[in-house]
C-alpha atoms as a PDB file:
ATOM      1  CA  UNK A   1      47.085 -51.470  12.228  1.00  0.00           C
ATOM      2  CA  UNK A   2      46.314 -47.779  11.749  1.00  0.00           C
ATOM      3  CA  UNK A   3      46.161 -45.217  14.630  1.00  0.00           C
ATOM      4  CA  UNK A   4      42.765 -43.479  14.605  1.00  0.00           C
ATOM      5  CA  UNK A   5      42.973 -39.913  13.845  1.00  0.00           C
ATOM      6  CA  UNK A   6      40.979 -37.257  16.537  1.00  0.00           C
ATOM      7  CA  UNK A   7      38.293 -35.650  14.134  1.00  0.00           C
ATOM      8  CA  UNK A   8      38.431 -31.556  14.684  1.00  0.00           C
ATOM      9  CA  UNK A   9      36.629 -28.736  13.616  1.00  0.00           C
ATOM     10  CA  UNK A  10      36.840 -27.888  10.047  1.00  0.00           C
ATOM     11  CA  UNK A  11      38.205 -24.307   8.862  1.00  0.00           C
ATOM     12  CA  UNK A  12      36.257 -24.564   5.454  1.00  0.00           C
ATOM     13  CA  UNK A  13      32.846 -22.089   6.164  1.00  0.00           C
ATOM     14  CA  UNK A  14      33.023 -21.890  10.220  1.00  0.00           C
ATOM     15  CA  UNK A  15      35.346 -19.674  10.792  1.00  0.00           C
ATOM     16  CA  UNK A  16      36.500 -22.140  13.684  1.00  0.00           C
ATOM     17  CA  UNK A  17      40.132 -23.019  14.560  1.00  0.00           C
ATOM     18  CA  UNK A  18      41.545 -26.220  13.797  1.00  0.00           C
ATOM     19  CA  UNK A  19      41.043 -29.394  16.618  1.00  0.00           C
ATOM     20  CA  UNK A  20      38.288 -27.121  18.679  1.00  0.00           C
ATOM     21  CA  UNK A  21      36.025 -28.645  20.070  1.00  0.00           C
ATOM     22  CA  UNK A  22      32.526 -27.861  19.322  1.00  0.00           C
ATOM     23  CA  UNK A  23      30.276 -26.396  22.731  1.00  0.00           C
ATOM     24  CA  UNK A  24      27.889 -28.683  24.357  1.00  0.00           C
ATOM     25  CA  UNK A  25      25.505 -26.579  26.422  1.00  0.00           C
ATOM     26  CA  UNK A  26      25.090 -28.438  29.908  1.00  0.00           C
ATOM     27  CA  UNK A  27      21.765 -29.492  30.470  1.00  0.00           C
ATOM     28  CA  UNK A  28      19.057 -28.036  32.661  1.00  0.00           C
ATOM     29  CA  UNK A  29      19.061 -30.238  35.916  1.00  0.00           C
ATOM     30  CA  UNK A  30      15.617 -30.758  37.443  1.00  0.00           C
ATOM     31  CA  UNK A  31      16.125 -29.267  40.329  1.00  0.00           C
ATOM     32  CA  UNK A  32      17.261 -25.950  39.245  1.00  0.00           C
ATOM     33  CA  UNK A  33      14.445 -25.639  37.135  1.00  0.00           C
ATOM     34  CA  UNK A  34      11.882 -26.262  40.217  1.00  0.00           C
ATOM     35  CA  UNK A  35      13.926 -23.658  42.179  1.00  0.00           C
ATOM     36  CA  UNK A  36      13.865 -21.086  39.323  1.00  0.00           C
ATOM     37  CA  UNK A  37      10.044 -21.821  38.528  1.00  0.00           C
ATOM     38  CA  UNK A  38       9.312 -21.643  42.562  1.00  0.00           C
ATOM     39  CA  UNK A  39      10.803 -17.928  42.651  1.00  0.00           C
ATOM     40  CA  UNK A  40       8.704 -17.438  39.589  1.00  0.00           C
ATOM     41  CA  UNK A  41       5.425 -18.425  41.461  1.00  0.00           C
ATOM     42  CA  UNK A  42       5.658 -16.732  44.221  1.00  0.00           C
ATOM     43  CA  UNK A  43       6.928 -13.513  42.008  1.00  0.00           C
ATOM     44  CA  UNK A  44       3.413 -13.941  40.133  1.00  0.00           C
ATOM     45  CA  UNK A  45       1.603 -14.560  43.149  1.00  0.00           C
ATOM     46  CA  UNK A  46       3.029 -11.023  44.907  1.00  0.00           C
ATOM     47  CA  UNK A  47       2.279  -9.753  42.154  1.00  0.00           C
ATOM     48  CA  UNK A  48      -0.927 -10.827  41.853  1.00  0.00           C
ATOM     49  CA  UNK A  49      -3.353  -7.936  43.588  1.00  0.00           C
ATOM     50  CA  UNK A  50      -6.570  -9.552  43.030  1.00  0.00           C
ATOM     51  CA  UNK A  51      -5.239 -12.836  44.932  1.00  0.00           C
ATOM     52  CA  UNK A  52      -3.501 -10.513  47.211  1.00  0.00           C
ATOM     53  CA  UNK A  53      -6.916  -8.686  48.497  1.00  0.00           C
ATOM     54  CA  UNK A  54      -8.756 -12.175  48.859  1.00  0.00           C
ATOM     55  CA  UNK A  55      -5.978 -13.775  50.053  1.00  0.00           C
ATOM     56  CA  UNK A  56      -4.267 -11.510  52.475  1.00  0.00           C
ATOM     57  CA  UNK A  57      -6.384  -8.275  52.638  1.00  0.00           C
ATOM     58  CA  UNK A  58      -9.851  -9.772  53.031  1.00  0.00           C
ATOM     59  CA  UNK A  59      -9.339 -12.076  56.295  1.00  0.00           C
ATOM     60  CA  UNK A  60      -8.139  -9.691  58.147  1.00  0.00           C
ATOM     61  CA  UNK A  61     -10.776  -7.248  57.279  1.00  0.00           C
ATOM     62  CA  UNK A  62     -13.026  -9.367  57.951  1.00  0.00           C
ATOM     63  CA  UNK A  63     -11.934 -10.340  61.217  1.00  0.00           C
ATOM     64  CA  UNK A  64     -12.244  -6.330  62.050  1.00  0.00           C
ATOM     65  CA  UNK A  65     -15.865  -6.956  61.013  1.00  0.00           C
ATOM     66  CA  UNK A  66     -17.009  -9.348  62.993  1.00  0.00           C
ATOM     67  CA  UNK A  67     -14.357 -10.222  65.574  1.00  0.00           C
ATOM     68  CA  UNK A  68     -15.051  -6.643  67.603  1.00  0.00           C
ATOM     69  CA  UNK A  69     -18.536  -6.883  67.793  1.00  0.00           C
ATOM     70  CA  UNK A  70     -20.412  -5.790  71.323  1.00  0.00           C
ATOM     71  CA  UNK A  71     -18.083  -7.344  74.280  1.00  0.00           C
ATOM     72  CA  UNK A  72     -16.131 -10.006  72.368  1.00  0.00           C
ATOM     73  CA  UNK A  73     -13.079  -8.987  73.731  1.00  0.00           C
ATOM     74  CA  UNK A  74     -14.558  -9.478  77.185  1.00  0.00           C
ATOM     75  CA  UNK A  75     -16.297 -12.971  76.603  1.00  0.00           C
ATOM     76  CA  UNK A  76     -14.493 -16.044  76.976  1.00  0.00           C
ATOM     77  CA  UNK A  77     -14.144 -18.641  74.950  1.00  0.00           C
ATOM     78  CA  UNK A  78     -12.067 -21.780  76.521  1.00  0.00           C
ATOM     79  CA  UNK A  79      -8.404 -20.505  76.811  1.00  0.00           C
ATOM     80  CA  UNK A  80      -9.472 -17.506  74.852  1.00  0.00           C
ATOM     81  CA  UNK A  81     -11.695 -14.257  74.222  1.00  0.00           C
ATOM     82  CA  UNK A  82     -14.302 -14.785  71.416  1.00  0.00           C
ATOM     83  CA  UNK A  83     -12.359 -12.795  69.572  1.00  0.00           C
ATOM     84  CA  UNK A  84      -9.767 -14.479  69.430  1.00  0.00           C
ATOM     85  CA  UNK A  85     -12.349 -17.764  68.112  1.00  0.00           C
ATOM     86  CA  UNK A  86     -13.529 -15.412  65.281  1.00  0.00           C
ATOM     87  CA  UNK A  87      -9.417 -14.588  64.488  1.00  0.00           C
ATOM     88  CA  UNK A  88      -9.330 -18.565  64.183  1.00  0.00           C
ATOM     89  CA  UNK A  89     -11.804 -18.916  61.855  1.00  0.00           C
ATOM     90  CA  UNK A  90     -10.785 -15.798  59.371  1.00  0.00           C
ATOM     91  CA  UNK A  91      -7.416 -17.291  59.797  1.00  0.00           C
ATOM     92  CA  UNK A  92      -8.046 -20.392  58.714  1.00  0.00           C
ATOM     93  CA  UNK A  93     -10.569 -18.946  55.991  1.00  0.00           C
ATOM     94  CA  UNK A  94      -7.936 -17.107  54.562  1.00  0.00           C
ATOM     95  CA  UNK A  95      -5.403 -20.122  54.123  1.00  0.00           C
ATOM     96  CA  UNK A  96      -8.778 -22.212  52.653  1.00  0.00           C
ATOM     97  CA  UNK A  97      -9.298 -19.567  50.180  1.00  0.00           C
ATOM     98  CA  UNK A  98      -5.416 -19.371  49.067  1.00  0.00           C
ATOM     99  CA  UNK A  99      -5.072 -23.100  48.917  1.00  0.00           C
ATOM    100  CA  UNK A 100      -8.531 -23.482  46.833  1.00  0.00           C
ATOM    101  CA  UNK A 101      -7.067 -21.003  44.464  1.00  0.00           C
ATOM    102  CA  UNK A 102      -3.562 -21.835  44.158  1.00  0.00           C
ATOM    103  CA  UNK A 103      -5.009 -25.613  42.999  1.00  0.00           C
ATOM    104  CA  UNK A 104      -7.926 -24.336  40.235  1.00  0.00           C
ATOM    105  CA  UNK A 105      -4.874 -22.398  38.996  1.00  0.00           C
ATOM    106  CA  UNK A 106      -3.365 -25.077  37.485  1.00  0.00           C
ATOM    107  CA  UNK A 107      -6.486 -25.954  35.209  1.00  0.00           C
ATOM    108  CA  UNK A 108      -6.667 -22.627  34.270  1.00  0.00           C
ATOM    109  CA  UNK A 109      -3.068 -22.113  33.342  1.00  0.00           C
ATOM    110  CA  UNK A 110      -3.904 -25.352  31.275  1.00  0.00           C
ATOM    111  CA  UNK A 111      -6.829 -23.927  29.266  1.00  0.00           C
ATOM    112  CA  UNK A 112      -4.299 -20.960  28.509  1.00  0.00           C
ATOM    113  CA  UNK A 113      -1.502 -22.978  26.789  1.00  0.00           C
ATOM    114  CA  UNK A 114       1.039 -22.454  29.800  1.00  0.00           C
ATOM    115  CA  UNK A 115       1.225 -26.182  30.695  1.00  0.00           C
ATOM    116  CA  UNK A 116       2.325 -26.926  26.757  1.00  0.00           C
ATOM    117  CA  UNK A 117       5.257 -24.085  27.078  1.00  0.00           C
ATOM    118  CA  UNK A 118       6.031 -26.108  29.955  1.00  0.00           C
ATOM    119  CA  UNK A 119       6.370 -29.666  28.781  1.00  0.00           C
ATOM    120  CA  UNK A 120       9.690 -27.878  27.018  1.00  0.00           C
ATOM    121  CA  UNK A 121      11.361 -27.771  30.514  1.00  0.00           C
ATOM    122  CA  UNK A 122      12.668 -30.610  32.600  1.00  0.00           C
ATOM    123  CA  UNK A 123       9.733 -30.268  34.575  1.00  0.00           C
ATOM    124  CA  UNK A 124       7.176 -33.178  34.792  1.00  0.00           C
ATOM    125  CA  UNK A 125       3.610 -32.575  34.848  1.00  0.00           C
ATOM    126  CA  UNK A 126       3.262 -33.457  38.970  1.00  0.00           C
ATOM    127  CA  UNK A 127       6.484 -30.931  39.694  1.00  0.00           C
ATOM    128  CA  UNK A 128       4.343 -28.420  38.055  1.00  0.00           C
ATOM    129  CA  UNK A 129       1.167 -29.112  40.335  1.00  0.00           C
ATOM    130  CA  UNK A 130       4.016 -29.522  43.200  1.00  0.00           C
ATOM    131  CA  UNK A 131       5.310 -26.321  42.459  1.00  0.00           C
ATOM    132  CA  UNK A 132       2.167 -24.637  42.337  1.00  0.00           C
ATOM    133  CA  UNK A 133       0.520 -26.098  45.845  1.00  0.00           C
ATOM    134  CA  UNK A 134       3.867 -25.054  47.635  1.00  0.00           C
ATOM    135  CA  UNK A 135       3.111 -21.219  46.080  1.00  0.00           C
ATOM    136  CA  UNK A 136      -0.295 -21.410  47.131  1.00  0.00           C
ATOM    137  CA  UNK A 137       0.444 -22.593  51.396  1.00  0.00           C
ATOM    138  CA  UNK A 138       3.451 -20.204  51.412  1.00  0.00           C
ATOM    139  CA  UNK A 139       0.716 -17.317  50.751  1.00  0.00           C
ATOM    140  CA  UNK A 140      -1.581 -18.713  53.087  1.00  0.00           C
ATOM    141  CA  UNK A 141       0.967 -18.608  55.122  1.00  0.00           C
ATOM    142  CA  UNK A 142       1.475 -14.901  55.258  1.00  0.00           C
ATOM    143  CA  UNK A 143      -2.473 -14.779  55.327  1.00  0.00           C
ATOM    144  CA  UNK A 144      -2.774 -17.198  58.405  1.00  0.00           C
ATOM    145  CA  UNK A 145       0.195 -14.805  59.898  1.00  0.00           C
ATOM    146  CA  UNK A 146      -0.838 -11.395  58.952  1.00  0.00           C
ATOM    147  CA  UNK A 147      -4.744 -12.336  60.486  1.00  0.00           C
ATOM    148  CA  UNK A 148      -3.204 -13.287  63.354  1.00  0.00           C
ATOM    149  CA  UNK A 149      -1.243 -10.625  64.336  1.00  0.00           C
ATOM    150  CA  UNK A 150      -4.252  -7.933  63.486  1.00  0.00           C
ATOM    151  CA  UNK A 151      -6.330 -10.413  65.918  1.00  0.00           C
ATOM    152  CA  UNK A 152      -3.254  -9.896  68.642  1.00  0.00           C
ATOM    153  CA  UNK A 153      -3.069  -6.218  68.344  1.00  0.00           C
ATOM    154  CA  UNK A 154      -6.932  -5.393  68.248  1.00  0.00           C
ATOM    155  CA  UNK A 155      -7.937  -7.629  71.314  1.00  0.00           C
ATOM    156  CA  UNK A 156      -7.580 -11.256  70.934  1.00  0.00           C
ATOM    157  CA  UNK A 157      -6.500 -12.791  73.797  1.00  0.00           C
ATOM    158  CA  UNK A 158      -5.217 -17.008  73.880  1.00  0.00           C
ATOM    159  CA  UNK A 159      -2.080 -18.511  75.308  1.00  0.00           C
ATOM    160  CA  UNK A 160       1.076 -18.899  73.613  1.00  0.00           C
ATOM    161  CA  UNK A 161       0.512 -22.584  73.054  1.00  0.00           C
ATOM    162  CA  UNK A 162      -2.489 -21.727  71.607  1.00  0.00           C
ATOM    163  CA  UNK A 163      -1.509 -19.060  69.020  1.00  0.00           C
ATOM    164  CA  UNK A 164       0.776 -21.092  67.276  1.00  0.00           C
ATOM    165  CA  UNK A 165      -0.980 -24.255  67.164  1.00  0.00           C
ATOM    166  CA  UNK A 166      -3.821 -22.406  66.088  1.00  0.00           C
ATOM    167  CA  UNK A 167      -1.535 -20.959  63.282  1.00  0.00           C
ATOM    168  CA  UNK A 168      -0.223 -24.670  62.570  1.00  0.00           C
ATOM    169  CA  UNK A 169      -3.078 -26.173  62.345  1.00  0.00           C
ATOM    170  CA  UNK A 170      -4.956 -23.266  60.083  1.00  0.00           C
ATOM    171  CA  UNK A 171      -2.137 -23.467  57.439  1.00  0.00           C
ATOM    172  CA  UNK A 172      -1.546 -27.374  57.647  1.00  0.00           C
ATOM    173  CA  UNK A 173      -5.143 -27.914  56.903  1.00  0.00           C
ATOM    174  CA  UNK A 174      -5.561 -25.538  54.376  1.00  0.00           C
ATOM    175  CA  UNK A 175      -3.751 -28.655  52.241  1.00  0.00           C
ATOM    176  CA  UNK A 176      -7.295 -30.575  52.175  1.00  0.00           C
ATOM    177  CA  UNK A 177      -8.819 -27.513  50.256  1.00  0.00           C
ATOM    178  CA  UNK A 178      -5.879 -26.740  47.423  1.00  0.00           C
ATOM    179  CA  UNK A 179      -6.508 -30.687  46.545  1.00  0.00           C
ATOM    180  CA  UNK A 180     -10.156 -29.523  46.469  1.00  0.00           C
ATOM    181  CA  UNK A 181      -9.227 -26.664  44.332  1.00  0.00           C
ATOM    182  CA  UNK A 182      -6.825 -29.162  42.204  1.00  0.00           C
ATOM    183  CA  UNK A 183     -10.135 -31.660  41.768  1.00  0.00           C
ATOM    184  CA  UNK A 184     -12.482 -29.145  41.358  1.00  0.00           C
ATOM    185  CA  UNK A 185     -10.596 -27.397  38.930  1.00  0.00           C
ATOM    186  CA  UNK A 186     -10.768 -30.036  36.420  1.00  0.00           C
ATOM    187  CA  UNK A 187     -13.928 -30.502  36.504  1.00  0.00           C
ATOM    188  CA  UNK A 188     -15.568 -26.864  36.378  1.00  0.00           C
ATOM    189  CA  UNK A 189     -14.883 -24.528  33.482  1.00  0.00           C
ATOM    190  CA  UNK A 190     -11.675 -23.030  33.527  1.00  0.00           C
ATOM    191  CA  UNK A 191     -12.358 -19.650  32.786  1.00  0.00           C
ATOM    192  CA  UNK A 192     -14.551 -19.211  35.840  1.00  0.00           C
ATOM    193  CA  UNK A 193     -13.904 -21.742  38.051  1.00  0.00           C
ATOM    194  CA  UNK A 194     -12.599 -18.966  40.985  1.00  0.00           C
ATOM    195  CA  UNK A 195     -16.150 -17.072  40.764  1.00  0.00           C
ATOM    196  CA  UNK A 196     -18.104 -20.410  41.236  1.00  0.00           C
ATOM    197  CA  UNK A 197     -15.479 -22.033  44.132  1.00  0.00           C
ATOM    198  CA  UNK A 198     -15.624 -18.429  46.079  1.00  0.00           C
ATOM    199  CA  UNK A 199     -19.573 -18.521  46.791  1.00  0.00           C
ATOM    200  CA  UNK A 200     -18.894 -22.069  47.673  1.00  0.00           C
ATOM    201  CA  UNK A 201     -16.230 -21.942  49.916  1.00  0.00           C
ATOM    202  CA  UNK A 202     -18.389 -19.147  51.940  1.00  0.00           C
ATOM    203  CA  UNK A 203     -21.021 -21.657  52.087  1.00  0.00           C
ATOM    204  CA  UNK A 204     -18.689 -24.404  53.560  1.00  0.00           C
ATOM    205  CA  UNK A 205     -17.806 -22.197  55.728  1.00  0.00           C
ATOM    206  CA  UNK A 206     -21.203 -20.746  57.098  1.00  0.00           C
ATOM    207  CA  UNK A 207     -22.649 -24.683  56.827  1.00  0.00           C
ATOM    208  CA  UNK A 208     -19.601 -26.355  58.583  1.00  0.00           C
ATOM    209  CA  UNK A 209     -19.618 -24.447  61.738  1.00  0.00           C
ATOM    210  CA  UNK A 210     -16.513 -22.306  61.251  1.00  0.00           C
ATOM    211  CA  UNK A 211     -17.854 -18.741  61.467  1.00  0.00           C
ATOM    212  CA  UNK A 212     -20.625 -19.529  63.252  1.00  0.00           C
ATOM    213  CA  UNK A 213     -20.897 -21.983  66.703  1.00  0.00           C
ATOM    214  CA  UNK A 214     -22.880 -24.427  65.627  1.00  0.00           C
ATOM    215  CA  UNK A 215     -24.508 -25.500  69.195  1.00  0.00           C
ATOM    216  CA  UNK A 216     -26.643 -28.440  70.357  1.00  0.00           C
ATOM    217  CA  UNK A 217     -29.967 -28.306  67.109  1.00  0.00           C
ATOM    218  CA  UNK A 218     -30.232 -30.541  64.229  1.00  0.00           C
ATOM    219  CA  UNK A 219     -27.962 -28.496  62.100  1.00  0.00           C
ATOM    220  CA  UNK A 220     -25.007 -29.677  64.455  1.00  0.00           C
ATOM    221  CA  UNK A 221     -25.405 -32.838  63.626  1.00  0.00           C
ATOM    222  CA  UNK A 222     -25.804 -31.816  59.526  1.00  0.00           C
ATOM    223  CA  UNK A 223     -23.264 -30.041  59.865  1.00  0.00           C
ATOM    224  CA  UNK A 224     -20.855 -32.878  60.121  1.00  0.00           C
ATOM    225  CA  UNK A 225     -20.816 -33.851  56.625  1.00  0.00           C
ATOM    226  CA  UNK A 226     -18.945 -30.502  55.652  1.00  0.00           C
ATOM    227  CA  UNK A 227     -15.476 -30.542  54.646  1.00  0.00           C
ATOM    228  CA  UNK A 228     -15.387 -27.414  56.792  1.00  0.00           C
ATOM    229  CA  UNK A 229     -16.587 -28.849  59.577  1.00  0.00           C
ATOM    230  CA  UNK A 230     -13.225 -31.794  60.881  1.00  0.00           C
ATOM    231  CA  UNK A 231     -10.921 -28.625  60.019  1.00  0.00           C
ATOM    232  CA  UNK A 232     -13.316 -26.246  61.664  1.00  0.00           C
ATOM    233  CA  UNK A 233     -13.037 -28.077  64.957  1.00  0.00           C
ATOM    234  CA  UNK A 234      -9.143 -28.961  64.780  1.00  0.00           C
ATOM    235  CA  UNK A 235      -8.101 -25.251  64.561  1.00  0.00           C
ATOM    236  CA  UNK A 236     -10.433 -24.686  67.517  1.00  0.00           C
ATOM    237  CA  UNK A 237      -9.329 -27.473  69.757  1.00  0.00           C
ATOM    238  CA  UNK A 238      -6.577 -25.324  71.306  1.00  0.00           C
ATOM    239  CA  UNK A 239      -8.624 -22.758  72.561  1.00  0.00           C
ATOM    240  CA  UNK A 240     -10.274 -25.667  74.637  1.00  0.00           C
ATOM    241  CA  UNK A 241     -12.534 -27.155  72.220  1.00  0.00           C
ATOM    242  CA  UNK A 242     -13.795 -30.700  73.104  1.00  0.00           C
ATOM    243  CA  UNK A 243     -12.055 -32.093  69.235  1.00  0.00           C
ATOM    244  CA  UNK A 244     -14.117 -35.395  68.822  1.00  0.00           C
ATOM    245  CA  UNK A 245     -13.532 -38.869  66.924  1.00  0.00           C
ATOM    246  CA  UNK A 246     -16.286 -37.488  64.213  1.00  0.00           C
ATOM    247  CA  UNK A 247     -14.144 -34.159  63.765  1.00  0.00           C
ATOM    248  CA  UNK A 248     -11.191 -36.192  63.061  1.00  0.00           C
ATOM    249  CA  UNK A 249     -12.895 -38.504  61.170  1.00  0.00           C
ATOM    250  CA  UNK A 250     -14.685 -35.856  58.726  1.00  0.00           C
ATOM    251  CA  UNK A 251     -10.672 -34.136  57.910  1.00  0.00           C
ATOM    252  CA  UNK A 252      -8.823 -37.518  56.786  1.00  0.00           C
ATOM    253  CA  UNK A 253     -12.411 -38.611  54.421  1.00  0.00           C
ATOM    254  CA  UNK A 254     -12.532 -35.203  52.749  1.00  0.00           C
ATOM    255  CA  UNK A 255      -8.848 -35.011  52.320  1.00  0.00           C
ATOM    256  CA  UNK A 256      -8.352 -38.496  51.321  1.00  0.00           C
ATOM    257  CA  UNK A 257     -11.881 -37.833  48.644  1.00  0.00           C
ATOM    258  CA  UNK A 258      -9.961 -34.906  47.196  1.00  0.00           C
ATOM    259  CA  UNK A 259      -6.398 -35.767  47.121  1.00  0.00           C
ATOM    260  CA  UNK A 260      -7.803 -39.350  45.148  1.00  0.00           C
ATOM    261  CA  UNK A 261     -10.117 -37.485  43.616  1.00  0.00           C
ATOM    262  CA  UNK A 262      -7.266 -34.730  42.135  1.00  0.00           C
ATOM    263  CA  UNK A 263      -4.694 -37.136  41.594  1.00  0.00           C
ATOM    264  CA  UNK A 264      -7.563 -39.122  39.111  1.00  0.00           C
ATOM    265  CA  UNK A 265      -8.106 -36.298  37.313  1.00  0.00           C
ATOM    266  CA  UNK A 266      -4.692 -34.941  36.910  1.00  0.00           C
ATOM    267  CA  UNK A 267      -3.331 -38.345  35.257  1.00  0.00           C
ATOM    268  CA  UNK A 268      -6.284 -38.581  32.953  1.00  0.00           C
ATOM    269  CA  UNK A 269      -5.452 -34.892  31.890  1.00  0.00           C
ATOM    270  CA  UNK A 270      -2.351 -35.731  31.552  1.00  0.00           C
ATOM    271  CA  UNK A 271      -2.651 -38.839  29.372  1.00  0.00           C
ATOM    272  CA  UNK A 272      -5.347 -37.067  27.295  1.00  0.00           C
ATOM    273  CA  UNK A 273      -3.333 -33.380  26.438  1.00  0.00           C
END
């Protein structure tokens, strides 16, 4: 019975020294590679000055607009000035418009090639739209908190309570729209998709009660239907808002419509590239 020999390195053409062993790069673990793509995301996002003026600049300005008009700051509003209302709704505007975005990115990114580099990583196709939803709310973040704080130091007056679950609430539900940017991103060209979901978005926003009160007519009642309209009421409630079973109602149909509706078109995508 023969011992078996350890095979080494040859000297012959390899210039390598007898019984070394040959180097075995470690692999990639998974989540390294969503940490390092993360950074990279947010990098690209910062980056980014057209997303930065729509998503950071714009509310705020806005806000400025239409939040110090005539004797807002003198008017209440529940636990609140109007003002303060009107830095709601940009707030939450802001995180809508971020979210939106940060989900039609990913189709777009596909139409470019960058989800086929990416199939060479350890990433999997849902870490990559995972990846890119978590960029998206920590900008809306800063949006929701940079609105805010203009609101505070121009005039807008709520309780403690109420700034930060207005804040919560504003960035939390922001989620429902970057599944309706994921959804409707697949299903709109890619190359404009941003330029048709803006005009829409403003239209939500107008129709669903969120810059404007939408009072006792017929259009109250329209209004309902809205995606806007659950999440337009939610990040009012704090200020004293009367939040109703139809409010809460209208959030969990529209997110449940997009997140099915995203998560449909994502695997066929995915089965089909």
């Amino acid at each position: 019975m023969s011992a078996t020999t350890p095979i080494t390195a040859s000297t012959s053409g390899t210039g390598t020294t007898p019984g070394a062993r040959t180097a075995v790069r470690p692999p990639i673990r998974t989540s390294t590679a969503v940490r390092t793509y993360l950074a990279v995301e947010l990098r690209r996002a910062l980056r980014n000055r057209r997303n930065l003026i729509f998503s950071v600049v714009m509310p705020p300005v806005f806000f400025l607009i239409f939040g110090l008009q005539g004797g807002y700051q003198t008017q209440s509003a529940g636990n609140g000035n109007v003002t303060a209302w009107i830095a709601v709704s940009m707030a939450l505007y802001g995180a809508m418009v971020t979210a939106t975005g940060g989900g039609a990115s990913v189709s777009v990114e596909r139409a470019q090639g960058w989800t086929r580099q990416l199939r060479l990583t350890p990433l999997r196709p849902a870490v990559y739209v995972a990846v890119k939803l978590a960029s998206a709310m920590a900008l809306g973040a800063v949006s929701v908190l940079v609105t805010l704080v203009v609101a505070g130091a121009t005039g807008a007056q709520m309780t403690l309570g109420a700034w930060i679950l207005c804040a919560l609430l504003a960035w939390v539900g922001s989620l429902v729209f970057a599944a309706f940017g994921l959804f409707m991103g697949y299903l709109l060209p890619a190359e404009n998709v941003m330029q048709i979901l803006g005009p829409v978005l403003a239209l939500l926003s107008f129709g669903g009660g969120l810059f404007v009160p939408l009072g006792d007519g017929w259009w109250a009642s329209v209004a309902q239907f809205f995606p806007t309209y659950g999440l337009a009421e939610l990040v009012h409630a704090p200020l004293g808002g009367d939040l109703g079973v139809a409010a809460v109602l209208n959030v969990v149909a529209w997110a449940a419509i997009f997140f099915v509706g995203a998560a449909w078109r994502f695997r066929k995508d995915t089965a089909r590239v």
